[in-house]
C-alpha atoms as a PDB file:
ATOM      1  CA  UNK A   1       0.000   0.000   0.000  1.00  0.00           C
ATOM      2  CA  UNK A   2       1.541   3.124  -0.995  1.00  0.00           C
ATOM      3  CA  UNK A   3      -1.117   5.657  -1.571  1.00  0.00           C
ATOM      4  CA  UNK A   4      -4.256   6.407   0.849  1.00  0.00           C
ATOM      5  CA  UNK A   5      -7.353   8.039  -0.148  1.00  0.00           C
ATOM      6  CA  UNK A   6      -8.286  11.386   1.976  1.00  0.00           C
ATOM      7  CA  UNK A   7     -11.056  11.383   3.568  1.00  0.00           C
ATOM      8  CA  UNK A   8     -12.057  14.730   3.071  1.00  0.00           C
ATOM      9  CA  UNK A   9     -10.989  15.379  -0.923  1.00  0.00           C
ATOM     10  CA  UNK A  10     -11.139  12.391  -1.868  1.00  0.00           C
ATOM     11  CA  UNK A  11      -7.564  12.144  -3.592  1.00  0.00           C
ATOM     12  CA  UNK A  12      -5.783   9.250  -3.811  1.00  0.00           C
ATOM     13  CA  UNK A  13      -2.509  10.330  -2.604  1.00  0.00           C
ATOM     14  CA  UNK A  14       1.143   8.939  -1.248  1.00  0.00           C
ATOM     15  CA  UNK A  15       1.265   7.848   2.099  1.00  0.00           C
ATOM     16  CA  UNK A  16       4.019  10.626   3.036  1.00  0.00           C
ATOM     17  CA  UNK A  17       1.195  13.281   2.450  1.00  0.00           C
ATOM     18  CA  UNK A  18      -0.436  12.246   5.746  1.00  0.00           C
ATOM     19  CA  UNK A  19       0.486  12.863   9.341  1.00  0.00           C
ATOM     20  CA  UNK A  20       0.494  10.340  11.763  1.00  0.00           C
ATOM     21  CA  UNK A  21      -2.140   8.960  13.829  1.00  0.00           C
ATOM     22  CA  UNK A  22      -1.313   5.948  16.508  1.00  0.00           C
ATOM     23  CA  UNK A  23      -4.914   5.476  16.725  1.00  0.00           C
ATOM     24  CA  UNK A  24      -5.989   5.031  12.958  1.00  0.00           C
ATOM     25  CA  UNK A  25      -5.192   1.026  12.254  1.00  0.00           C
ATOM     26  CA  UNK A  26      -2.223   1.994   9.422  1.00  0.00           C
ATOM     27  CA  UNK A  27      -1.271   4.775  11.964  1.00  0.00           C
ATOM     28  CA  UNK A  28      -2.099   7.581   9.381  1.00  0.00           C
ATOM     29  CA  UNK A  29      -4.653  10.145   9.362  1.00  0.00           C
ATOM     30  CA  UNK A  30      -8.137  10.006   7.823  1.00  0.00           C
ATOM     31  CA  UNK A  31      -7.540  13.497   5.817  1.00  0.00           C
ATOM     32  CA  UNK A  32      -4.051  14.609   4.144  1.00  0.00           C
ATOM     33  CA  UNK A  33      -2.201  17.344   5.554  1.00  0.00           C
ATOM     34  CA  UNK A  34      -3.787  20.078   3.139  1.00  0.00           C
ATOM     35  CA  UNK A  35      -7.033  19.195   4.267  1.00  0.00           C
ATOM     36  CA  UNK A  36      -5.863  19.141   7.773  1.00  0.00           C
ATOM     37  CA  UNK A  37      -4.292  22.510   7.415  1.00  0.00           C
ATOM     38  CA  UNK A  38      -6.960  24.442   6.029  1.00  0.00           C
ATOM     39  CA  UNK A  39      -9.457  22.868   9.023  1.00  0.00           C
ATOM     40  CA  UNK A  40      -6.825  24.456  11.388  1.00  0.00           C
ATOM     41  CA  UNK A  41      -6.949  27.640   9.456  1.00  0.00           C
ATOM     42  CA  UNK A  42     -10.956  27.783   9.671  1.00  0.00           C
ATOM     43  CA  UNK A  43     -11.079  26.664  13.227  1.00  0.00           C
ATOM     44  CA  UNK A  44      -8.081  29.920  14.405  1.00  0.00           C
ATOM     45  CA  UNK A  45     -10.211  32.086  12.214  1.00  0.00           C
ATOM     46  CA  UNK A  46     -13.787  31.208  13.725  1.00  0.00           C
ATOM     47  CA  UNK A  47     -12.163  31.101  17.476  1.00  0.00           C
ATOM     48  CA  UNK A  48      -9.470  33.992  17.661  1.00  0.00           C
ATOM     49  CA  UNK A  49     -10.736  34.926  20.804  1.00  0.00           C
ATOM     50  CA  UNK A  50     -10.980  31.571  22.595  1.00  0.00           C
ATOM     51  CA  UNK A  51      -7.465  30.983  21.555  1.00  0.00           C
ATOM     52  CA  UNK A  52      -6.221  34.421  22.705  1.00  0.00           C
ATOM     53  CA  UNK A  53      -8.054  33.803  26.397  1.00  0.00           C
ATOM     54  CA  UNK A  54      -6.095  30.603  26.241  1.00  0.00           C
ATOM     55  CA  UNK A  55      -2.887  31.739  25.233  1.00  0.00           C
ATOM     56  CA  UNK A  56      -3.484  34.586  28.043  1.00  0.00           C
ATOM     57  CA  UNK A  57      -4.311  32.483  30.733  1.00  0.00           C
ATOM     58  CA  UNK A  58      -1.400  30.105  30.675  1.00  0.00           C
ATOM     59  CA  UNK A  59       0.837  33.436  30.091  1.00  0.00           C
ATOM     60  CA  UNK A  60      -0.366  34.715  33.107  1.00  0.00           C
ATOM     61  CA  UNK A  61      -0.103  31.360  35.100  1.00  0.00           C
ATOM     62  CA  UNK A  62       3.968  30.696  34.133  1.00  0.00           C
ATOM     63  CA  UNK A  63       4.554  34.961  35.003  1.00  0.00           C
ATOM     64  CA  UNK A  64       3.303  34.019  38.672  1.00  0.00           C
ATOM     65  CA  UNK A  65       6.278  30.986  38.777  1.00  0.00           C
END
């Protein structure tokens, strides 16, 4: 097996264009890395404030140490 099928596009691509997964049963992601990447993109762009609260809070938490 040297090419997977995304799940997401639906391309049949090579096996090094997906990351790794230890719980997937070839140990490979359902959806390449582009599709993977631009999910990540939507997801920061539709929570920029969660993720800045976030990012805050643990700032905050190592200035105390």
């Amino acid at each position: 097996m040297k090419n997977k099928i995304c799940t997401k596009c639906h391309k049949n691509l090579s096996l090094s264009s997906f990351n790794k997964l230890k719980i997937a049963k070839d140990g490979l992601a359902y959806e390449c890395k582009l599709c993977g990447r631009e999910r990540n993109k939507k997801y920061n762009k539709d929570n920029k404030e969660k993720i800045s609260l976030t990012h805050k809070k643990y700032y905050q938490k190592k200035k105390k140490q």
